[in-house]
Protein backbone atom coordinates (compact mmCIF):
# COMPACT_ATOMS: atom_id res chain seq x y z
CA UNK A 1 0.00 0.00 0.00
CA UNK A 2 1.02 3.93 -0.82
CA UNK A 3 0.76 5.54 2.20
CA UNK A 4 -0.59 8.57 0.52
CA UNK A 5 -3.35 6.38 -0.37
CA UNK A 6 -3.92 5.96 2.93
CA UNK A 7 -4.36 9.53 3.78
CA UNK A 8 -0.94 10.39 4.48
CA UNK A 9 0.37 14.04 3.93
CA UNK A 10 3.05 16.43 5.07
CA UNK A 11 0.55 17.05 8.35
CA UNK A 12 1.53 13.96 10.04
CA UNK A 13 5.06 13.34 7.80
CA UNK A 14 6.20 16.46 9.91
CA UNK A 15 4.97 15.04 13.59
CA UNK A 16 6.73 11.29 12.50
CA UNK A 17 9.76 12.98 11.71
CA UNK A 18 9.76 15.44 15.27
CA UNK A 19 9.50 11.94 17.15
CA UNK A 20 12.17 10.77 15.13
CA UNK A 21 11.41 7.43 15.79
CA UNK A 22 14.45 4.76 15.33
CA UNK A 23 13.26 2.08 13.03
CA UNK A 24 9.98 2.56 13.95
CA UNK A 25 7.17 3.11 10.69
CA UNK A 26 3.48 4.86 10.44
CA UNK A 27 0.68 3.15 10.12
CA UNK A 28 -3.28 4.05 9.89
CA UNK A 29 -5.31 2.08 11.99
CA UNK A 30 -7.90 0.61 10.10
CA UNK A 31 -10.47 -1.19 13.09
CA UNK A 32 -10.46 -2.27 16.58
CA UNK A 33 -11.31 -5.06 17.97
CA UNK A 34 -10.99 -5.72 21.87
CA UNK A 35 -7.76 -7.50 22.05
CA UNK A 36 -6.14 -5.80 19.32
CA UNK A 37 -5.96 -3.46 16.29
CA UNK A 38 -5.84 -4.08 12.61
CA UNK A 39 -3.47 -1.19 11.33
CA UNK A 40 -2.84 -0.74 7.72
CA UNK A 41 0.76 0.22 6.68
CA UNK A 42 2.80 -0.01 3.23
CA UNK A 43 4.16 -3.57 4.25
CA UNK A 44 0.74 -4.82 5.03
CA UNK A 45 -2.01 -5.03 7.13
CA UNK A 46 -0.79 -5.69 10.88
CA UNK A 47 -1.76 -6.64 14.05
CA UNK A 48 -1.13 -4.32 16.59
CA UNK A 49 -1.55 -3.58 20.70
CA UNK A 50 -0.86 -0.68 22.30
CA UNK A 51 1.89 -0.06 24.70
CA UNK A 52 1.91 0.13 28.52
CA UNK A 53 3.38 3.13 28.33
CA UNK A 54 0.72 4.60 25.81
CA UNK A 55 -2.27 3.33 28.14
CA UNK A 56 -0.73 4.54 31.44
CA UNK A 57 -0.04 8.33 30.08
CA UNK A 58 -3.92 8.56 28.50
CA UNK A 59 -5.86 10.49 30.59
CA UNK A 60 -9.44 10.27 28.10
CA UNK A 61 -10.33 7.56 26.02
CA UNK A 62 -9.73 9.46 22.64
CA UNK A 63 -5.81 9.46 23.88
CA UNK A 64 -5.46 6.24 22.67
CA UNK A 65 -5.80 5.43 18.79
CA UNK A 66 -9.06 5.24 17.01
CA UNK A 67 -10.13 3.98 13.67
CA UNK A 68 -8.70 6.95 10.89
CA UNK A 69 -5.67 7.59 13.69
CA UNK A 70 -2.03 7.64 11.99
CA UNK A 71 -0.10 5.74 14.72
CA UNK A 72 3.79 5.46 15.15
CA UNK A 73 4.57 1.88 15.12
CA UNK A 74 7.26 -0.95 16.74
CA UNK A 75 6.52 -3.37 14.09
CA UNK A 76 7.48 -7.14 13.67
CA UNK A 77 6.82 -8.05 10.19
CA UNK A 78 8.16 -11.28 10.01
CA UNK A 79 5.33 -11.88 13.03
CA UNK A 80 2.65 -9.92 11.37
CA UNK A 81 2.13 -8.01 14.75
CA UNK A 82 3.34 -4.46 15.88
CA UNK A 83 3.25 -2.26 18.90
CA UNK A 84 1.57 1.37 19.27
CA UNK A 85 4.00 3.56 20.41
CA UNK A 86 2.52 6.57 20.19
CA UNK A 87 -0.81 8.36 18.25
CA UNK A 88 -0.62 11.48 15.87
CA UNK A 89 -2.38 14.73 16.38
CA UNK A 90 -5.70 14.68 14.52
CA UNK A 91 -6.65 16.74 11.11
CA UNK A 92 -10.17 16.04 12.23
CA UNK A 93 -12.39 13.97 14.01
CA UNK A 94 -16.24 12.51 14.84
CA UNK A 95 -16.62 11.82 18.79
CA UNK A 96 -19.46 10.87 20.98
CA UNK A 97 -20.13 11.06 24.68
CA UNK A 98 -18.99 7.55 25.76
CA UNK A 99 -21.64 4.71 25.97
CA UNK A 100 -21.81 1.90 28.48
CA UNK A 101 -21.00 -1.69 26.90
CA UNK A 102 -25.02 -2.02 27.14
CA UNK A 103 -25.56 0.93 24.61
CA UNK A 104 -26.96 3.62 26.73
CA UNK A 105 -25.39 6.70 27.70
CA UNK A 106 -23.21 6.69 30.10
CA UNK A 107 -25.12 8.69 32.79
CA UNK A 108 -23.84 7.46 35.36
CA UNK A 109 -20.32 8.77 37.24
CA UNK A 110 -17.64 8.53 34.50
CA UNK A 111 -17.82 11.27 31.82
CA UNK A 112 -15.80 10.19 28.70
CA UNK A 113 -14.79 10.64 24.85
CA UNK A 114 -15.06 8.30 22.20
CA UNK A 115 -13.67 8.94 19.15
CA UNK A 116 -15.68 7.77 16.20
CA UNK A 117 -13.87 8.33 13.38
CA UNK A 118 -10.50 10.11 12.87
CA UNK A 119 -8.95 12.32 10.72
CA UNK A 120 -11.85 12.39 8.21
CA UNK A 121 -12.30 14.79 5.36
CA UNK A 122 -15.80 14.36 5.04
CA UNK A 123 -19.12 12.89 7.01
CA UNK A 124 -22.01 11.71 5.51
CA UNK A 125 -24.81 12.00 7.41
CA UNK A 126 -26.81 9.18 6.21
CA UNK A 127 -30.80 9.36 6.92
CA UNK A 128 -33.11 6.72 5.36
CA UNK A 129 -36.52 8.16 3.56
CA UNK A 130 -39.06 5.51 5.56
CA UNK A 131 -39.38 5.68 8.86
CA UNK A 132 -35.79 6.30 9.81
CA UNK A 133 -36.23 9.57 8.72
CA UNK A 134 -36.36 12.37 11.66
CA UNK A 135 -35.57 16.27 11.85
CA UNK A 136 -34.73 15.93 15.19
CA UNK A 137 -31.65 13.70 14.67
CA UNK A 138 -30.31 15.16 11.79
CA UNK A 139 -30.20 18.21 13.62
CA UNK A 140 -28.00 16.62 16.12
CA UNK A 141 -26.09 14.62 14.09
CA UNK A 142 -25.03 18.12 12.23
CA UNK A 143 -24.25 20.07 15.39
CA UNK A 144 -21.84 17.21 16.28
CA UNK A 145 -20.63 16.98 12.71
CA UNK A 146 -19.75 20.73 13.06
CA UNK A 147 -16.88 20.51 15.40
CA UNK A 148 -15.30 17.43 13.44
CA UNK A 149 -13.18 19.72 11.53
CA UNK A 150 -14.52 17.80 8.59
CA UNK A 151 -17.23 18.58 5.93
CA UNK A 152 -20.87 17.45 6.59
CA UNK A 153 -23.10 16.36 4.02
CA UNK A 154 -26.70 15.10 3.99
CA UNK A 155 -27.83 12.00 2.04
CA UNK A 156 -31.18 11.30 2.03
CA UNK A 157 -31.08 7.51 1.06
CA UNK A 158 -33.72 5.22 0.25
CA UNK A 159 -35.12 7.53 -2.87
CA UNK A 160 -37.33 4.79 -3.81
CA UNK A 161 -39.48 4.50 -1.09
CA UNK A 162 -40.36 8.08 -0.95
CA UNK A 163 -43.38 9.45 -3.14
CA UNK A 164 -42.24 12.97 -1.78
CA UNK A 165 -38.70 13.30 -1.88
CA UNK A 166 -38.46 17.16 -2.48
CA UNK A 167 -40.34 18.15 0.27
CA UNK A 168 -38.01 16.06 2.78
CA UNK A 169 -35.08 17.54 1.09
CA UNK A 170 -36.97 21.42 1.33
CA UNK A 171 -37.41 19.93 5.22
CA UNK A 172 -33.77 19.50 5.62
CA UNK A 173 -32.56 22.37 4.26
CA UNK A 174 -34.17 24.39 6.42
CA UNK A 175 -32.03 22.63 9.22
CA UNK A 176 -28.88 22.33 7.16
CA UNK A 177 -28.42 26.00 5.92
CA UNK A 178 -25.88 25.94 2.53
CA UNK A 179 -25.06 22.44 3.53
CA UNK A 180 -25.01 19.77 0.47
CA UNK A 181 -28.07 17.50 0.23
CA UNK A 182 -27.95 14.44 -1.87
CA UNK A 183 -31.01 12.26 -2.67
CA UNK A 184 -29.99 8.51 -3.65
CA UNK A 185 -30.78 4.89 -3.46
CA UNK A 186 -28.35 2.55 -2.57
CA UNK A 187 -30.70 -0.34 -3.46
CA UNK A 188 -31.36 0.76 -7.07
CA UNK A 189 -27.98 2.89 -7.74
CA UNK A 190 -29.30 6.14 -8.51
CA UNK A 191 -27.23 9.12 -7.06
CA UNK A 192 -24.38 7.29 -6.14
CA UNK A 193 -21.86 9.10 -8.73
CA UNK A 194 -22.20 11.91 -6.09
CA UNK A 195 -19.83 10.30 -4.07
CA UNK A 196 -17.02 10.48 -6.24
CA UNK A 197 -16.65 13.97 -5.69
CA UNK A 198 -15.72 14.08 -1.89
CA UNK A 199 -13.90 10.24 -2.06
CA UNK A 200 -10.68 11.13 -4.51
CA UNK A 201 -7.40 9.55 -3.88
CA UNK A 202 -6.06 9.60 -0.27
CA UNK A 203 -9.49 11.43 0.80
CA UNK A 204 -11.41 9.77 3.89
CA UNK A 205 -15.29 9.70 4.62
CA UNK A 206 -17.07 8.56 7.21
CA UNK A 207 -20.47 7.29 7.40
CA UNK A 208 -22.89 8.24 10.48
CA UNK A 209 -26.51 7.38 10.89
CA UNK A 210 -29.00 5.22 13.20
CA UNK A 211 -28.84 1.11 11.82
CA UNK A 212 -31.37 0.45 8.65
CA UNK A 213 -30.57 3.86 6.85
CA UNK A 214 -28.22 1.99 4.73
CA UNK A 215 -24.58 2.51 5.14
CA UNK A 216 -22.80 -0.63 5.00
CA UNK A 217 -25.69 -0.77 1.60
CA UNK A 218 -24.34 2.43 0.31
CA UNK A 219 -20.41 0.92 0.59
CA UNK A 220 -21.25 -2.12 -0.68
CA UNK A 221 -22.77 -0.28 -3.23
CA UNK A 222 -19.75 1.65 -4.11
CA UNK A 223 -17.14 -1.65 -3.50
CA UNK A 224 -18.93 -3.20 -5.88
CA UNK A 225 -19.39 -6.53 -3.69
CA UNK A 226 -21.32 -7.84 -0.46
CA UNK A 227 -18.43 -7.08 1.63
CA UNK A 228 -20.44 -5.89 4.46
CA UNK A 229 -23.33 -7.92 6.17
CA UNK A 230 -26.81 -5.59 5.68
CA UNK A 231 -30.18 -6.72 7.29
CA UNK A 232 -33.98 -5.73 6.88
CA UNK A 233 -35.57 -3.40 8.86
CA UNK A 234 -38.64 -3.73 10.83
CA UNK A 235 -41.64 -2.14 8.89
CA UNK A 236 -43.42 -0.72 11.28
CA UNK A 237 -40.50 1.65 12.77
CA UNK A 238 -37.52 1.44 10.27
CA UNK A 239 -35.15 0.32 12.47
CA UNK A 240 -32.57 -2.28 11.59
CA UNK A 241 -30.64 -4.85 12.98
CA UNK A 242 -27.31 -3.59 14.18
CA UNK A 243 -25.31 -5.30 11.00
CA UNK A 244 -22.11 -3.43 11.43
CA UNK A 245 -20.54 -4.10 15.05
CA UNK A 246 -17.35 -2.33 14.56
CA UNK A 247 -15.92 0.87 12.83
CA UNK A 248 -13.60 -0.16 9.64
CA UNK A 249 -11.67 1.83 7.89
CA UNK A 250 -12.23 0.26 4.08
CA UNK A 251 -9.87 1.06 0.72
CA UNK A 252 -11.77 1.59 -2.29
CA UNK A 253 -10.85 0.86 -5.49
CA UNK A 254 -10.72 4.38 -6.79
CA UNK A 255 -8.47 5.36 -4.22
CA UNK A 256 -10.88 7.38 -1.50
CA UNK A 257 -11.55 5.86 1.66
CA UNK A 258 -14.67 5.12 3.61
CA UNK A 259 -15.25 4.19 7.51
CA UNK A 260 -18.77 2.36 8.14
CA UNK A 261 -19.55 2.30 11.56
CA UNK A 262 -22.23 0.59 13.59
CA UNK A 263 -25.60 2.57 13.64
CA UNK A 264 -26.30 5.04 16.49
CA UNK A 265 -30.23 6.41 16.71
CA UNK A 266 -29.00 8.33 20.08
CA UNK A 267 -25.56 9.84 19.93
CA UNK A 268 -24.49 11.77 23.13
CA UNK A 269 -22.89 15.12 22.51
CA UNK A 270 -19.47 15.40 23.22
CA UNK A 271 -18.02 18.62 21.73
CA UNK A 272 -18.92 22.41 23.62
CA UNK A 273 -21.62 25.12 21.65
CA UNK A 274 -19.40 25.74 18.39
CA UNK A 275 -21.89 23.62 16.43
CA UNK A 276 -24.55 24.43 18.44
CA UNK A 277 -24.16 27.55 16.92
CA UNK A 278 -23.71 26.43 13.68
CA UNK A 279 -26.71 24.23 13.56
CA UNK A 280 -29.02 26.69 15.24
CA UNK A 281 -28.06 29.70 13.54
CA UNK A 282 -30.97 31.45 12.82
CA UNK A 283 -31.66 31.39 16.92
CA UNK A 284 -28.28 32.50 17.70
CA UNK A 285 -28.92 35.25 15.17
CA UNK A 286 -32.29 36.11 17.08
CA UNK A 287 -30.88 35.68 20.45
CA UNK A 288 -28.69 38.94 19.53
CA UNK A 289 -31.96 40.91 20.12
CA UNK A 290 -32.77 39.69 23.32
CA UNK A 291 -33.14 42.01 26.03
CA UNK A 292 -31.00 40.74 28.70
CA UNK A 293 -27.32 38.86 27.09
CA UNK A 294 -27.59 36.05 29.07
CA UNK A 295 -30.94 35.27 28.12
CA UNK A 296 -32.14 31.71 28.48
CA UNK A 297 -34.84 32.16 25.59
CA UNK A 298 -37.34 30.48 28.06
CA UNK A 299 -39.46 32.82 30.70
CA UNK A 300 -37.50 35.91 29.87
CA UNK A 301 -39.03 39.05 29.12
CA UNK A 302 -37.49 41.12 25.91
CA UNK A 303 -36.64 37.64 24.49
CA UNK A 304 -36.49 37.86 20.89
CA UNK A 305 -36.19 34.07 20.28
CA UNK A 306 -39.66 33.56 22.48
CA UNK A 307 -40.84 36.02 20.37
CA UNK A 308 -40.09 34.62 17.27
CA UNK A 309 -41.09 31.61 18.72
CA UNK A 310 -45.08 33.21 18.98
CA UNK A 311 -45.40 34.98 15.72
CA UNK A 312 -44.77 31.37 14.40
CA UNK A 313 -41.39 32.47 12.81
CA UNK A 314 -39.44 29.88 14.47
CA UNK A 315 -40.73 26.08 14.36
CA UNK A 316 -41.70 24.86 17.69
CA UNK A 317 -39.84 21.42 17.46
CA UNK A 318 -36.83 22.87 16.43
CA UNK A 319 -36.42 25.00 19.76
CA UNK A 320 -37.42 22.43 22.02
CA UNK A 321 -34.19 20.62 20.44
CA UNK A 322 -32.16 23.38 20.95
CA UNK A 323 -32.88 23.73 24.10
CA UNK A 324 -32.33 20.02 25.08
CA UNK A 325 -29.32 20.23 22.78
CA UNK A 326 -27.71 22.85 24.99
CA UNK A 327 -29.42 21.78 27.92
CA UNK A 328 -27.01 18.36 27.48
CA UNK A 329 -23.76 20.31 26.25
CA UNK A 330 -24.09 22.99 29.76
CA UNK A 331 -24.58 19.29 31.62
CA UNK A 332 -21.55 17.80 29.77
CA UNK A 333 -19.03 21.07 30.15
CA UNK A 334 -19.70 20.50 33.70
CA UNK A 335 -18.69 17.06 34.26
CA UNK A 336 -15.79 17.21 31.97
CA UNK A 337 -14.49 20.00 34.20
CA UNK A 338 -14.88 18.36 37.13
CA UNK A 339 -12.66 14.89 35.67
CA UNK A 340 -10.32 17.62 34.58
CA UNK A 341 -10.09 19.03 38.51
CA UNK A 342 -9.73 15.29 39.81
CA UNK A 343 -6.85 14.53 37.13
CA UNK A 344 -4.97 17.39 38.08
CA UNK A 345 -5.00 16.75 41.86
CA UNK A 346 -4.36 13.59 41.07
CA UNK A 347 -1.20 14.12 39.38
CA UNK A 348 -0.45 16.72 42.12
CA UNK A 349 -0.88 14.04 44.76
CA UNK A 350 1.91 11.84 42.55
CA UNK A 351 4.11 14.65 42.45
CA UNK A 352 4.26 15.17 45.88
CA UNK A 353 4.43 11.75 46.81
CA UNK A 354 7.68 11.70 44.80
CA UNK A 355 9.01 14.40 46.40
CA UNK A 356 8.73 12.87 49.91
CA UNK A 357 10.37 9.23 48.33
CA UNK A 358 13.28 11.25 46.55
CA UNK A 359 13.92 12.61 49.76
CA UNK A 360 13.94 10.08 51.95
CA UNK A 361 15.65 7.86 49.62
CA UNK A 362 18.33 10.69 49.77
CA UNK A 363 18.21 10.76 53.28
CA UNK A 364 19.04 7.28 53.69
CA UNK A 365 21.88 7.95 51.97
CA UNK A 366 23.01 10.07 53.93
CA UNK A 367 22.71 13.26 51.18
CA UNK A 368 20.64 15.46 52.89
């Protein structure tokens, strides 16, 4: 494999060479399983762990490497295997508010980041036309998408189960302001030429959406092979079995690459009010009028958004999911905070533990 097929540019040629790493190579890791990673590299796919000292020095999950990540690598071809020794610094990247191994959100103590996809030029925000389809979520999915660093894009699959197609895609572009909408079906092939544009040589997507909307379809689609399990969805809700139960980072054939990853109907928040803001512009824009600057724009008087809200300029549903939305980011900033607080005593409380040993190790010797 060409490592610039793979995604690789002077970005992360310059960090590999400030590590300088003695006969060590880069690799891009390509999925993760629990044991292990697969990591992609011009020798070859290998399997790879990370090291102790990688693990111990991560303070957040998204410190150690995710599917997209450009690692730094001990390999051992002749064994097929390798060791992480360290993780790049992201172009870009897709994260969540951790989940508990059950698949809810983790509401419980432990605040956390997973990294969905890394260092991504582009994600898809894919949104079946049955009864997968829902305002609501693609207007979280796009606040999230916001702070990837990479470009969001709607597609509005399932084309041919939709007798009214333009009026969804009027409905979403009144939540996706100047955003690109594409209308396809990955079942019969129409609109799937649209893709070529965003996956070129070296370029990497990533495809987001709840399970049944048709992703691991859609790259099937474009592989031109059943290389990914897809299932039927349930009629009466359009929801679909969860097919895809890791991320992978796939190569296709004209050069771009894809990650599929498994499907997520509630995705927890992770980043702070950037794309918030982005999503929701129209009420940021309102909320300039407001009366009072730190206006809630909920019981306020002189609220401009409230009162855009009454003379039916603002849709109802789409406030109530602002609100929750930054209801659930005010909730989140808080927690993180507060693990921030507890790592830093904690490495205070190490430091001064070390002190005391240094000096009565000295001691003992008689130095001091």
């Amino acid at each position: 494999m060409e490592l610039q097929q793979l995604g690789w540019n002077d970005f992360f040629a310059e960090q590999f060479a400030d590590i300088n790493p003695d006969g060590r190579i880069p690799g891009r890791v390509a999925y993760q399983h629990r044991t292990h990673y697969g990591v992609y590299t011009e020798g070859g796919e290998l399997r790879a762990q990370t090291a102790g000292a990688l693990r111990h020095r991560s303070v957040w999950m998204a410190d150690l490497p995710a599917v997209g990540d450009w690692v730094v690598l001990l390999a051992r071809p002749d064994e097929g295997t390798a060791t992480i020794t360290a993780v790049l610094q992201r172009r870009s990247s897709f994260s969540r508010k951790a989940v508990l191994s059950g698949g809810m959100p983790d509401t419980g103590g432990k605040t956390d980041e997973q990294v969905v996809a890394a260092n991504i030029d582009t994600t898809f925000l894919v949104s079946g036309l049955d009864a997968d389809y829902n305002l609501r979520r693609i207007e979280r999915y796009l606040a999230i998408a916001y702070d990837s660093g990479a470009s969001p894009v709607v597609i509005l699959n399932k084309a041919d189960l939709c007798d009214d197609a333009d009026t969804r895609i009027e409905e979403v572009g009144q939540v996706a302001f100047g955003m690109p909408i594409h209308l396809i079906s990955a079942l019969t092939g129409d609109g799937l030429d649209i893709f070529g544009e965003y996956l070129t040589k070296g370029k990497t997507a990533v495809l987001l959406g709840s399970s049944g909307a048709g992703k691991s379809t859609i790259i099937n689609a474009l592989l031109g092979r059943e290389q990914l399990r897809t299932g039927a969805v349930r009629e009466f809700d359009g929801r679909g079995r969860h097919t895809t139960t890791h991320r992978e980072l796939i190569l296709l054939d004209g050069g771009g690459l894809v990650i599929d990853t498994p499907g997520m109907r509630e995705i927890a928040i992770w980043e702070d009010d950037e794309g918030l803001g982005s999503t929701f512009s129209e009420i940021e824009q309102l909320a300039v009028g407001c009366r009072f600057r730190d206006c809630t724009h909920v019981n306020e008087p002189g609220c401009a958004v409230l009162a855009a809200l009454a003379e039916g300029a603002l849709d109802q549903g789409r406030y109530q999911n602002y609100l929750r939305l930054r209801k659930e980011i005010a909730h989140l900033r808080t927690r993180k905070d507060t693990k921030a607080r507890r790592q830093l005593e904690r490495n205070m409380d190490k430091k001064i533990r070390n002190y005391f040993q240094e000096r009565e190790r000295l001691r003992k010797k008689g130095l001091i």
